[in-house]
C-alpha atoms as a PDB file:
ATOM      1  CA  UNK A   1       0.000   0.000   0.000  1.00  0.00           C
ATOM      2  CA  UNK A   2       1.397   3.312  -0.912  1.00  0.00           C
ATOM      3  CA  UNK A   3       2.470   6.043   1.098  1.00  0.00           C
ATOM      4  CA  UNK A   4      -0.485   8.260   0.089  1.00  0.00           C
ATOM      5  CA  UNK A   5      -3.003   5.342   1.075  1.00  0.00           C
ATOM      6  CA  UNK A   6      -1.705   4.866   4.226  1.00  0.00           C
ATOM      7  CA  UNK A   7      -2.139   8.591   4.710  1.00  0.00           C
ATOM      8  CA  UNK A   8      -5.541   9.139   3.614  1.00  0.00           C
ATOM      9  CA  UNK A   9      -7.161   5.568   3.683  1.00  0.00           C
ATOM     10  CA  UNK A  10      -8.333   4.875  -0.104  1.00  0.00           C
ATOM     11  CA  UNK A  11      -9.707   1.947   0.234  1.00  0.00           C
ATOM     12  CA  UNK A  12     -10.037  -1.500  -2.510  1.00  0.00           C
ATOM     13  CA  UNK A  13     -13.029  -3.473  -3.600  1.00  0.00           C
ATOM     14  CA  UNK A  14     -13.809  -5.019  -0.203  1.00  0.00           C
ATOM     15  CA  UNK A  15     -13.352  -8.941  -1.713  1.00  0.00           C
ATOM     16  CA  UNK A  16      -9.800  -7.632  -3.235  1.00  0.00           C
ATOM     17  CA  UNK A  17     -11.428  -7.820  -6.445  1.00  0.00           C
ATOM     18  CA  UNK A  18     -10.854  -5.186  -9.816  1.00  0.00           C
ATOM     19  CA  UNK A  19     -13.855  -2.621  -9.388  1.00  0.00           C
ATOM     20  CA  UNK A  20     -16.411  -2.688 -12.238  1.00  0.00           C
ATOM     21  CA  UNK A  21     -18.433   0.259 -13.392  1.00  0.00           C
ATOM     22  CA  UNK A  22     -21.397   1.723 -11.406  1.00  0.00           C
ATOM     23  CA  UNK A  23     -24.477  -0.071 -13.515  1.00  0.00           C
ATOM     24  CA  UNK A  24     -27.866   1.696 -13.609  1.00  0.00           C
ATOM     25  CA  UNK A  25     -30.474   0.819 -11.235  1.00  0.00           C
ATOM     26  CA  UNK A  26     -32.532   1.993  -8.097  1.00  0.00           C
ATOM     27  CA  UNK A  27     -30.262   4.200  -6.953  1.00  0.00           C
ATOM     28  CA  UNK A  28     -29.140   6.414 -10.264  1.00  0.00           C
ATOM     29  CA  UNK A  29     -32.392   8.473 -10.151  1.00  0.00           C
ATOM     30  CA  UNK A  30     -31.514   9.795  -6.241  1.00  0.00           C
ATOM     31  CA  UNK A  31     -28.204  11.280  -6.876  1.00  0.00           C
ATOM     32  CA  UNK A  32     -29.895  13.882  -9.833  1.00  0.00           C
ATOM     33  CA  UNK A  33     -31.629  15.294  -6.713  1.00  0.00           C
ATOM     34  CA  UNK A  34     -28.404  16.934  -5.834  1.00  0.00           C
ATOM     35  CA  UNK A  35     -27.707  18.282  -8.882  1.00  0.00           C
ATOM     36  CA  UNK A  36     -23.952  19.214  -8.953  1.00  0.00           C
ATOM     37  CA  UNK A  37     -21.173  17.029  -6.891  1.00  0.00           C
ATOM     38  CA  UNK A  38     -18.421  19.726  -5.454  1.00  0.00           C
ATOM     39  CA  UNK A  39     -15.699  16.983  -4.508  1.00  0.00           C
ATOM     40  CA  UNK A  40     -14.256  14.223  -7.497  1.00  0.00           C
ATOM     41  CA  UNK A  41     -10.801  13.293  -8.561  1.00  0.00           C
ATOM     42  CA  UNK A  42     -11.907  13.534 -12.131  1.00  0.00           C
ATOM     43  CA  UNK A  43      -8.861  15.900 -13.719  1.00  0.00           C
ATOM     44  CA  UNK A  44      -6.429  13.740 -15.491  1.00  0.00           C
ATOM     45  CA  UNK A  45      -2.581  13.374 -14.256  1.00  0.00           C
ATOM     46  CA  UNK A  46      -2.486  15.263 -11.074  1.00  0.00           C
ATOM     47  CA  UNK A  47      -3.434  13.017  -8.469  1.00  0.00           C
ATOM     48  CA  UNK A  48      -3.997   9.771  -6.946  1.00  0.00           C
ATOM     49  CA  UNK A  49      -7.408  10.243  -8.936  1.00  0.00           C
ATOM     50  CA  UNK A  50      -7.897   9.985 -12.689  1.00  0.00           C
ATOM     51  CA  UNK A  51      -4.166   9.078 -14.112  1.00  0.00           C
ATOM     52  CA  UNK A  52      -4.937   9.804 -17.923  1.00  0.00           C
ATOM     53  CA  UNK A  53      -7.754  11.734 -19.851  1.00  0.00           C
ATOM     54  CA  UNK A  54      -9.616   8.477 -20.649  1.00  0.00           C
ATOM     55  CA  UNK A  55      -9.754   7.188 -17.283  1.00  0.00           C
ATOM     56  CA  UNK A  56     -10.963  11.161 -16.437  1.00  0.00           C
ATOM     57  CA  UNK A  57     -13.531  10.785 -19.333  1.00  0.00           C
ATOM     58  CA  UNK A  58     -14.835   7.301 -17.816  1.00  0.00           C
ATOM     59  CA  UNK A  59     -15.538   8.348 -14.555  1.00  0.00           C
ATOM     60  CA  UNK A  60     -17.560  11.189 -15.086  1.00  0.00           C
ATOM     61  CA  UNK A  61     -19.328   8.864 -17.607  1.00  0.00           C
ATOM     62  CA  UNK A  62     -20.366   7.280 -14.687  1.00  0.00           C
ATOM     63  CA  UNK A  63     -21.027  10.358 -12.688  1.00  0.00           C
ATOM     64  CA  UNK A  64     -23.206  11.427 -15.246  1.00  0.00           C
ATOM     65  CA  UNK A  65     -25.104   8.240 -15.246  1.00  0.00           C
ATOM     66  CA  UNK A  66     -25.981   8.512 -11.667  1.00  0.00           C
ATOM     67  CA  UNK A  67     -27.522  11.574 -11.972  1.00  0.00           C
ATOM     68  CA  UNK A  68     -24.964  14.519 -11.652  1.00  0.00           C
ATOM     69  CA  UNK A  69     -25.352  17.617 -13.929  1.00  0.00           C
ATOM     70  CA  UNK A  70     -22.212  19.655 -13.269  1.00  0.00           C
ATOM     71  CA  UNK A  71     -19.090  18.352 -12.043  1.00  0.00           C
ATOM     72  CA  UNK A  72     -16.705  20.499  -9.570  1.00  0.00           C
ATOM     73  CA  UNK A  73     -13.322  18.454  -9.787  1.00  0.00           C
ATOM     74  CA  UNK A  74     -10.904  19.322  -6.875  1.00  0.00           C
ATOM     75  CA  UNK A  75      -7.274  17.843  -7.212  1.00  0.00           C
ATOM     76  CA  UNK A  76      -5.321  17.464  -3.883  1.00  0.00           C
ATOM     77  CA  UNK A  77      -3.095  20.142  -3.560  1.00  0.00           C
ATOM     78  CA  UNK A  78      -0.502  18.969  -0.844  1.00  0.00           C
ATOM     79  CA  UNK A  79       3.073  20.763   0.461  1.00  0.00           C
ATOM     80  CA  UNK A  80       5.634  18.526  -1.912  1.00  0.00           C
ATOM     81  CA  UNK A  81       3.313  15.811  -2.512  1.00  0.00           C
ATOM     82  CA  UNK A  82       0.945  16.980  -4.790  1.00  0.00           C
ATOM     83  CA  UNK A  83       2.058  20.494  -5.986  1.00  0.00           C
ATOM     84  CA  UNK A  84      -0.628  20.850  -8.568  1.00  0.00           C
ATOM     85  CA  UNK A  85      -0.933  24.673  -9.103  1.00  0.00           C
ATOM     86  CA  UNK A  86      -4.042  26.853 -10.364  1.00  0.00           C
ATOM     87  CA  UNK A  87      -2.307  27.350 -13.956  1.00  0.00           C
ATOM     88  CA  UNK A  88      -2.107  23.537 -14.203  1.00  0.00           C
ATOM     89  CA  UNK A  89      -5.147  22.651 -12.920  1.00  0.00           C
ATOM     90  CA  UNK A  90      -7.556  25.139 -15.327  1.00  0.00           C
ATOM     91  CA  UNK A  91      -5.151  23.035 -18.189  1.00  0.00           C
ATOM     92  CA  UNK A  92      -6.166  19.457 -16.830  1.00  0.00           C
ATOM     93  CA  UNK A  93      -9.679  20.952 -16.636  1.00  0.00           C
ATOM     94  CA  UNK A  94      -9.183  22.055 -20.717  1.00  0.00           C
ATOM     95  CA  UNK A  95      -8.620  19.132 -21.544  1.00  0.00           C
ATOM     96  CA  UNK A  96     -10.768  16.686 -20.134  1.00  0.00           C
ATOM     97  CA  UNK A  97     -13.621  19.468 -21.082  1.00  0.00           C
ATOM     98  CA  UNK A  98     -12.623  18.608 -24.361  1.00  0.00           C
ATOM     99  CA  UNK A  99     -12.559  15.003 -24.646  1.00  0.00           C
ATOM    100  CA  UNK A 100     -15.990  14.657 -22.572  1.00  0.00           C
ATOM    101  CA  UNK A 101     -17.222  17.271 -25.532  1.00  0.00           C
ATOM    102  CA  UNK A 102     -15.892  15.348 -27.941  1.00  0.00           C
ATOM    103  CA  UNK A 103     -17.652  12.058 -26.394  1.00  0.00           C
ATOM    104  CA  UNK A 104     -20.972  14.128 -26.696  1.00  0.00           C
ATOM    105  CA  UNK A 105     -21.127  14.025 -22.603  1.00  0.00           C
ATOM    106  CA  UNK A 106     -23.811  16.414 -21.295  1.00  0.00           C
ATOM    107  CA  UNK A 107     -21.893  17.538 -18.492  1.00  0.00           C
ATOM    108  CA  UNK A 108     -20.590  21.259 -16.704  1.00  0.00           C
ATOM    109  CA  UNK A 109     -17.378  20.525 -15.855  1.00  0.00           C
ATOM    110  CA  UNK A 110     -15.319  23.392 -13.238  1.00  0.00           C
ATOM    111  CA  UNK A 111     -12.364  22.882 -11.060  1.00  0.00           C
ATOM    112  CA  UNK A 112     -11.801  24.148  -7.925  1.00  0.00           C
ATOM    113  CA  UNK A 113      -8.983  21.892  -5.563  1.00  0.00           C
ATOM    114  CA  UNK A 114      -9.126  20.396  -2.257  1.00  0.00           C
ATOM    115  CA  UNK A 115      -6.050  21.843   0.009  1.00  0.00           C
ATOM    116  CA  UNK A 116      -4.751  19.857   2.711  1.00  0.00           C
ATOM    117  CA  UNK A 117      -4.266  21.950   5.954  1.00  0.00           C
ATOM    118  CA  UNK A 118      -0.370  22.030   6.507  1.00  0.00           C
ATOM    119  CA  UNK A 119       2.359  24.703   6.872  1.00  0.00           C
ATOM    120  CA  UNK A 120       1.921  25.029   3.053  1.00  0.00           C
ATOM    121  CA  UNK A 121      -1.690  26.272   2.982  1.00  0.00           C
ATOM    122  CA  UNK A 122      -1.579  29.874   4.425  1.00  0.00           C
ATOM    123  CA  UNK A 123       1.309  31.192   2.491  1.00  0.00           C
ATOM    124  CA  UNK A 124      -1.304  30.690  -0.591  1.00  0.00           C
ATOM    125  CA  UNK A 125      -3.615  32.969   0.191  1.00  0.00           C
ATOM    126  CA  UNK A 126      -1.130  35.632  -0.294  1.00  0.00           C
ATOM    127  CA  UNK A 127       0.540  33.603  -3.729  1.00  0.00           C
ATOM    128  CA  UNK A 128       0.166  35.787  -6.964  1.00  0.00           C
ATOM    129  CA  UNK A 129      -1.853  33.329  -8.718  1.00  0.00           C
ATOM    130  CA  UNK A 130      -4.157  32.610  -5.306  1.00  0.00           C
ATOM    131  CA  UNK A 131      -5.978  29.895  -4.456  1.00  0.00           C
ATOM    132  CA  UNK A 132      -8.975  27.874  -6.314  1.00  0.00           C
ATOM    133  CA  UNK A 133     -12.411  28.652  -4.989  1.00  0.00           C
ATOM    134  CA  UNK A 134     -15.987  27.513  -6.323  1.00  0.00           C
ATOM    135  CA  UNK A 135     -19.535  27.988  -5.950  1.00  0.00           C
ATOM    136  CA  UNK A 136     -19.326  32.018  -7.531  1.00  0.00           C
ATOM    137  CA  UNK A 137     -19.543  34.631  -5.669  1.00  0.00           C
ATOM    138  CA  UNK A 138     -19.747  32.158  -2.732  1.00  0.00           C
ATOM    139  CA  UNK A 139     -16.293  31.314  -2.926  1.00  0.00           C
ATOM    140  CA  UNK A 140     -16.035  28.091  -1.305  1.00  0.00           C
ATOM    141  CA  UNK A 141     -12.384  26.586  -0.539  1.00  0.00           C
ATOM    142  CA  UNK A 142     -12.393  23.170   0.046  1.00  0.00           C
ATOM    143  CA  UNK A 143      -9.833  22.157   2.470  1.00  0.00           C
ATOM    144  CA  UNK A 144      -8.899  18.391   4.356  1.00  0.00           C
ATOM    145  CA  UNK A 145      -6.706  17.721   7.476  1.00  0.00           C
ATOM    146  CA  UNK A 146      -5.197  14.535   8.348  1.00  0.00           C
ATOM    147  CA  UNK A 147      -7.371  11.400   9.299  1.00  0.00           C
ATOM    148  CA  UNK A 148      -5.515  10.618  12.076  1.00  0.00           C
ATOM    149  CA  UNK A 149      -4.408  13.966  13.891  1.00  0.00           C
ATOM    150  CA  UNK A 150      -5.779  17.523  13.962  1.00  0.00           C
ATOM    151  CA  UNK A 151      -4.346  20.129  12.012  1.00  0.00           C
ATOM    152  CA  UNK A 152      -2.670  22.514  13.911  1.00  0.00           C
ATOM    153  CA  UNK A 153      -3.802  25.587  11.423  1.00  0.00           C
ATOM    154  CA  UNK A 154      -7.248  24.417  10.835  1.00  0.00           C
ATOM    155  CA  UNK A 155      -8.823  27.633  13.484  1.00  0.00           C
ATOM    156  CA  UNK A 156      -6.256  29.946  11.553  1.00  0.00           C
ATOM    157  CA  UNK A 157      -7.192  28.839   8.216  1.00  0.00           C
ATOM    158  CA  UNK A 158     -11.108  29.159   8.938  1.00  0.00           C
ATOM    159  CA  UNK A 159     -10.182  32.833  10.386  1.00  0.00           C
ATOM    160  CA  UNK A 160      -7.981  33.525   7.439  1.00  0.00           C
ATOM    161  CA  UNK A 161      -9.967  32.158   4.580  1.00  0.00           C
ATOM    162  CA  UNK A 162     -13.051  33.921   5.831  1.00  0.00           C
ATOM    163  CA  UNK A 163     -11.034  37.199   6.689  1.00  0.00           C
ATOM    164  CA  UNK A 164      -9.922  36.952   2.947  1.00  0.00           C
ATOM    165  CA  UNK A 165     -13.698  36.739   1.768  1.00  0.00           C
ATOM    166  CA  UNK A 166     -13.587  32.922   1.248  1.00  0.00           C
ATOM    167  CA  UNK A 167     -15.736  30.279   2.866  1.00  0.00           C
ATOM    168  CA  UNK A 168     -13.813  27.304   4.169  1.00  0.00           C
ATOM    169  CA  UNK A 169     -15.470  23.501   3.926  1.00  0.00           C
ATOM    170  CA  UNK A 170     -13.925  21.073   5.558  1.00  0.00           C
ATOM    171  CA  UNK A 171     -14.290  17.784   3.704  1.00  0.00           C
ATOM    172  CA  UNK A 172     -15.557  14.530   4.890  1.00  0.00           C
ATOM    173  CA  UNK A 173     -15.019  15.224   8.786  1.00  0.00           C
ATOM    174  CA  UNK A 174     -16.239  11.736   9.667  1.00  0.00           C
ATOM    175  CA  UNK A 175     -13.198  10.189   7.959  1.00  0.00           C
ATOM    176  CA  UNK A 176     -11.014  12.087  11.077  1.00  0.00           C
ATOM    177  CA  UNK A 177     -10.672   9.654  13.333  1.00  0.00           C
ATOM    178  CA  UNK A 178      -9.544  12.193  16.260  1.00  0.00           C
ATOM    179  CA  UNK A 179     -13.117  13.828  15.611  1.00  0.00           C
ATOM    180  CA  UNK A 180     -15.205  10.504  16.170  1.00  0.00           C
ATOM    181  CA  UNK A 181     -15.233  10.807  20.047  1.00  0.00           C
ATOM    182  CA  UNK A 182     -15.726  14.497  19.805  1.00  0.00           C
ATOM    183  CA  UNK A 183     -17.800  15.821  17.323  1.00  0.00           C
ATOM    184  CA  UNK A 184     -19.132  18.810  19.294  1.00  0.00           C
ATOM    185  CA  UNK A 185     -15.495  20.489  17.604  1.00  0.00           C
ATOM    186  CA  UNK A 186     -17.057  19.757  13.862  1.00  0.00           C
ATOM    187  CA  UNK A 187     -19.886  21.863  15.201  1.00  0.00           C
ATOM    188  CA  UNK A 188     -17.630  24.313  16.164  1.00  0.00           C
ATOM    189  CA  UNK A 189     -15.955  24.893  13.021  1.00  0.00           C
ATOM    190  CA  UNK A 190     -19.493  25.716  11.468  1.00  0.00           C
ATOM    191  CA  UNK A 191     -19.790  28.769  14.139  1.00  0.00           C
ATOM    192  CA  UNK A 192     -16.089  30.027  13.337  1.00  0.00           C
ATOM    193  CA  UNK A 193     -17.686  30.234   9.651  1.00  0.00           C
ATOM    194  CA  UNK A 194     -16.831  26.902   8.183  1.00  0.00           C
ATOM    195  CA  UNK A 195     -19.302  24.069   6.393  1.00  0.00           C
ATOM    196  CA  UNK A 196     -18.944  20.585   6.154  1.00  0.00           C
ATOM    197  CA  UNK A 197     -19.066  18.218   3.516  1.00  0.00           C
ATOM    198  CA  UNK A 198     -19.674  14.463   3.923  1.00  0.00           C
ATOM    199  CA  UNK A 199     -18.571  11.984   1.408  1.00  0.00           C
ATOM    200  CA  UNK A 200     -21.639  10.167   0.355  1.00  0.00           C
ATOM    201  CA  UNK A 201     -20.277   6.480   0.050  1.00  0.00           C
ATOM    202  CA  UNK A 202     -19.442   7.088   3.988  1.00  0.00           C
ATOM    203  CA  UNK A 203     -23.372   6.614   4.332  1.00  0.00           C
ATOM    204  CA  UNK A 204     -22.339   2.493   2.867  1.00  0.00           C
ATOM    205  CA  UNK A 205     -20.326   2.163   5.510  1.00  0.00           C
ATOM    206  CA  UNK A 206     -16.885   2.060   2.796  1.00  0.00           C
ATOM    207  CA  UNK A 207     -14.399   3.744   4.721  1.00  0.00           C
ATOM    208  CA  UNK A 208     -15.580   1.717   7.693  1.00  0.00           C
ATOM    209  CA  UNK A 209     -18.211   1.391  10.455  1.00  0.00           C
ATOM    210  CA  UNK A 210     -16.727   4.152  12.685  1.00  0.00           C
ATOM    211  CA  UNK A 211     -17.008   6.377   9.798  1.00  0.00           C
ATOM    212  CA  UNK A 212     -20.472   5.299   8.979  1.00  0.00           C
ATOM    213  CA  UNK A 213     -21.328   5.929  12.792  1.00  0.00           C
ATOM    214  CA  UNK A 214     -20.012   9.695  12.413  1.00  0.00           C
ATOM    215  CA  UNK A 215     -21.344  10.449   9.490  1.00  0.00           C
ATOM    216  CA  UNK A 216     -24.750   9.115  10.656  1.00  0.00           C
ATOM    217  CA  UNK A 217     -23.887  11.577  13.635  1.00  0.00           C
ATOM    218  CA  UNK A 218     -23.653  14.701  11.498  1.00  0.00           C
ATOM    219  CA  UNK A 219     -26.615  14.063   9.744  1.00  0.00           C
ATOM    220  CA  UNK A 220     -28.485  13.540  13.004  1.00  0.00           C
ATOM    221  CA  UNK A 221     -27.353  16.824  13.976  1.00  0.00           C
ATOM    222  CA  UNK A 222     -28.103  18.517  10.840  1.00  0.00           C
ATOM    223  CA  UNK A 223     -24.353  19.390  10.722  1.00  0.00           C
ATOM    224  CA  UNK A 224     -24.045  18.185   6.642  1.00  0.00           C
ATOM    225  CA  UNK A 225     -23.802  21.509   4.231  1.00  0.00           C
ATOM    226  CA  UNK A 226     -22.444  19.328   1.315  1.00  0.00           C
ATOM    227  CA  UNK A 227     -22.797  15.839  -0.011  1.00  0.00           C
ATOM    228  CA  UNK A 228     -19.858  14.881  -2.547  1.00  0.00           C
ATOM    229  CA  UNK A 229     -19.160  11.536  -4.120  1.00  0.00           C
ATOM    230  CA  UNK A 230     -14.913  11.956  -3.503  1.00  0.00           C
ATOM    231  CA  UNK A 231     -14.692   9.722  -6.458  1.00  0.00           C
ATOM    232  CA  UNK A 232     -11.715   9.007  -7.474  1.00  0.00           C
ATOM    233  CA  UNK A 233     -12.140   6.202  -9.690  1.00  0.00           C
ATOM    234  CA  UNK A 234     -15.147   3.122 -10.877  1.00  0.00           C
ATOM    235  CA  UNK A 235     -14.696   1.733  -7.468  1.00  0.00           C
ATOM    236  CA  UNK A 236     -16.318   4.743  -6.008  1.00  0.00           C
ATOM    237  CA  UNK A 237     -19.346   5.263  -8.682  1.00  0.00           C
ATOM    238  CA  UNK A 238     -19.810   1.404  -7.695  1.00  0.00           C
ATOM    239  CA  UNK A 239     -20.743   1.806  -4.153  1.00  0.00           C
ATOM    240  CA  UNK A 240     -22.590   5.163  -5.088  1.00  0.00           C
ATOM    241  CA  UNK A 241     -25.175   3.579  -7.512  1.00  0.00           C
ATOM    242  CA  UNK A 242     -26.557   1.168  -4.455  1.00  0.00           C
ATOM    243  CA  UNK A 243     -26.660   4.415  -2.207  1.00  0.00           C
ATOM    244  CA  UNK A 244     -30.855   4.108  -1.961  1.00  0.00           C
ATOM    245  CA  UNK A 245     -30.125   0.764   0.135  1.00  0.00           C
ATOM    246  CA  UNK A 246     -28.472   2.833   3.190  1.00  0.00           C
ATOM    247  CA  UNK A 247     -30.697   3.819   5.903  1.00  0.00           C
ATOM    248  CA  UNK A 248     -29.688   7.448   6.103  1.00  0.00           C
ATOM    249  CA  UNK A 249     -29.681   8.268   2.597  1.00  0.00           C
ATOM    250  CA  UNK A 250     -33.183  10.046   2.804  1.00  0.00           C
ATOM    251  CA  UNK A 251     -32.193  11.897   6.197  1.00  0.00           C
ATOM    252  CA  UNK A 252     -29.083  13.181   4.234  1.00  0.00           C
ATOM    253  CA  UNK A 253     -31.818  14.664   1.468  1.00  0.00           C
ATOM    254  CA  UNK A 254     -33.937  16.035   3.773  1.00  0.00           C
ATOM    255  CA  UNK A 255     -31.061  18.645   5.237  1.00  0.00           C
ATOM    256  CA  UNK A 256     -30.704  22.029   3.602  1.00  0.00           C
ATOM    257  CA  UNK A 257     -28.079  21.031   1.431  1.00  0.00           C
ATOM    258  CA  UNK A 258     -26.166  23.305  -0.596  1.00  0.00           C
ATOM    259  CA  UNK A 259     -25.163  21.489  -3.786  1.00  0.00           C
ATOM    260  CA  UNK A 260     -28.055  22.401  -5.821  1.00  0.00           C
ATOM    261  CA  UNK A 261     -27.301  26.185  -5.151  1.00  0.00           C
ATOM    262  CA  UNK A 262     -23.937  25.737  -7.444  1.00  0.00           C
ATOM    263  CA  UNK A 263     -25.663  24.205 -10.775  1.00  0.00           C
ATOM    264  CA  UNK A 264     -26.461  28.423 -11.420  1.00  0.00           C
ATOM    265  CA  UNK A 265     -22.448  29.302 -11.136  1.00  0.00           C
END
């Protein structure tokens, strides 16, 4: 297992076997209901996501199938690990635009990044070329910590980013393990001006029970301002397209979710 999967937990096919392709059924209808998904791996060559335009062009196939009109695709950005940049992100973006064109995919394709919160982060906000924001006007930054310890800048990256006129959103908090026993601290963040965003297959228990358990949490708390699929690859659309099996996938609809507000800009 590589470094990065230690690190962040990306987890196989639970029998070990090659994922296969998210197949229509029950659970394709449901995911149109939110509209846009603000958190994919989709961009080719920049991550441990998509690794070439085709295998880009195939997942959002399947995004598409499920339901999703617009597609925000956030690449890691992360110290010396993943040093994508804004200039070379908008370029992946170009070009997958235009092979899912060419493929005649009905699909709004944007890019924003998800930022991991280290030493690296807050220099950025004062970098020439910035940092990448969606949602508009909004200006949403999505940001991640470690799943195993706290980071140390996450209260002066909320205050910062929303000093700056961004809004931070923390991405799937129940994948933190240090937050599992004290989730009173994700409801925190929201009152220091952050949002949360859960990743969806968390609701099929994928990452494992004790995320299930938190996300379940959240949503009982109505702490959930996002829903995004995270996919990085057919082994995520899989477990998405059986979604309207899991008990909380109706309590997750029911919240005020914002993902619909981002299919206008």
């Amino acid at each position: 297992m590589s470094f990065w999967k230690r690190l962040m937990g990306t987890s196989p096919a639970a029998d070990g076997s090659a994922p296969q392709p998210a197949k229509s059924g029950p659970g394709a209808p449901l995911l149109a209901v939110l509209g846009a998904d603000m958190h994919s791996h989709v961009l080719p060559g920049l991550d441990d996501g998509a690794d070439s335009v085709e295998a880009g062009v195939a997942l959002v196939r399947e995004l598409v199938a499920l339901g999703y009109r617009k597609l925000i695709a956030t690449p890691h950005i992360m110290g010396d690990f993943y040093r994508n940049t804004p200039v070379g992100v908008r370029a992946a973006l170009a070009a997958l635009t235009e092979a899912t064109t060419a493929q005649g995919i009905d699909v709004t394709l944007e890019c924003a990044a998800e930022y991991y919160l280290d030493e690296w982060f807050l220099p950025r906000l004062a970098a020439p070329d910035g940092i990448l924001s969606f949602g508009g006007d909004q200006r949403y930054v999505l940001v991640e910590t470690s799943y195993i310890n706290e980071s140390r800048v996450l209260t002066q990256a909320i205050f910062e980013l929303c000093a700056a006129g961004y809004r931070p959103v923390i991405a799937h908090p129940e994948r933190y393990k240090y937050l599992h026993s004290r989730l009173d601290d994700a409801a925190g963040w929201r009152d220091k001006g952050a949002l949360l965003q859960i990743n969806l297959n968390s609701l099929a228990g994928y990452y494992g029970p004790g995320e299930r358990h938190a996300v379940e949490q959240l949503i009982d708390r109505g702490l959930v301002d996002f829903a995004g699929t995270d996919a990085h690859g057919l082994k995520h659309t899989t477990v998405l397209a059986n979604l309207y099996a899991t008990p909380y996938f109706d309590k997750l609809l029911a919240l005020p979710l914002r993902n619909k507000t981002l299919l206008g800009g």
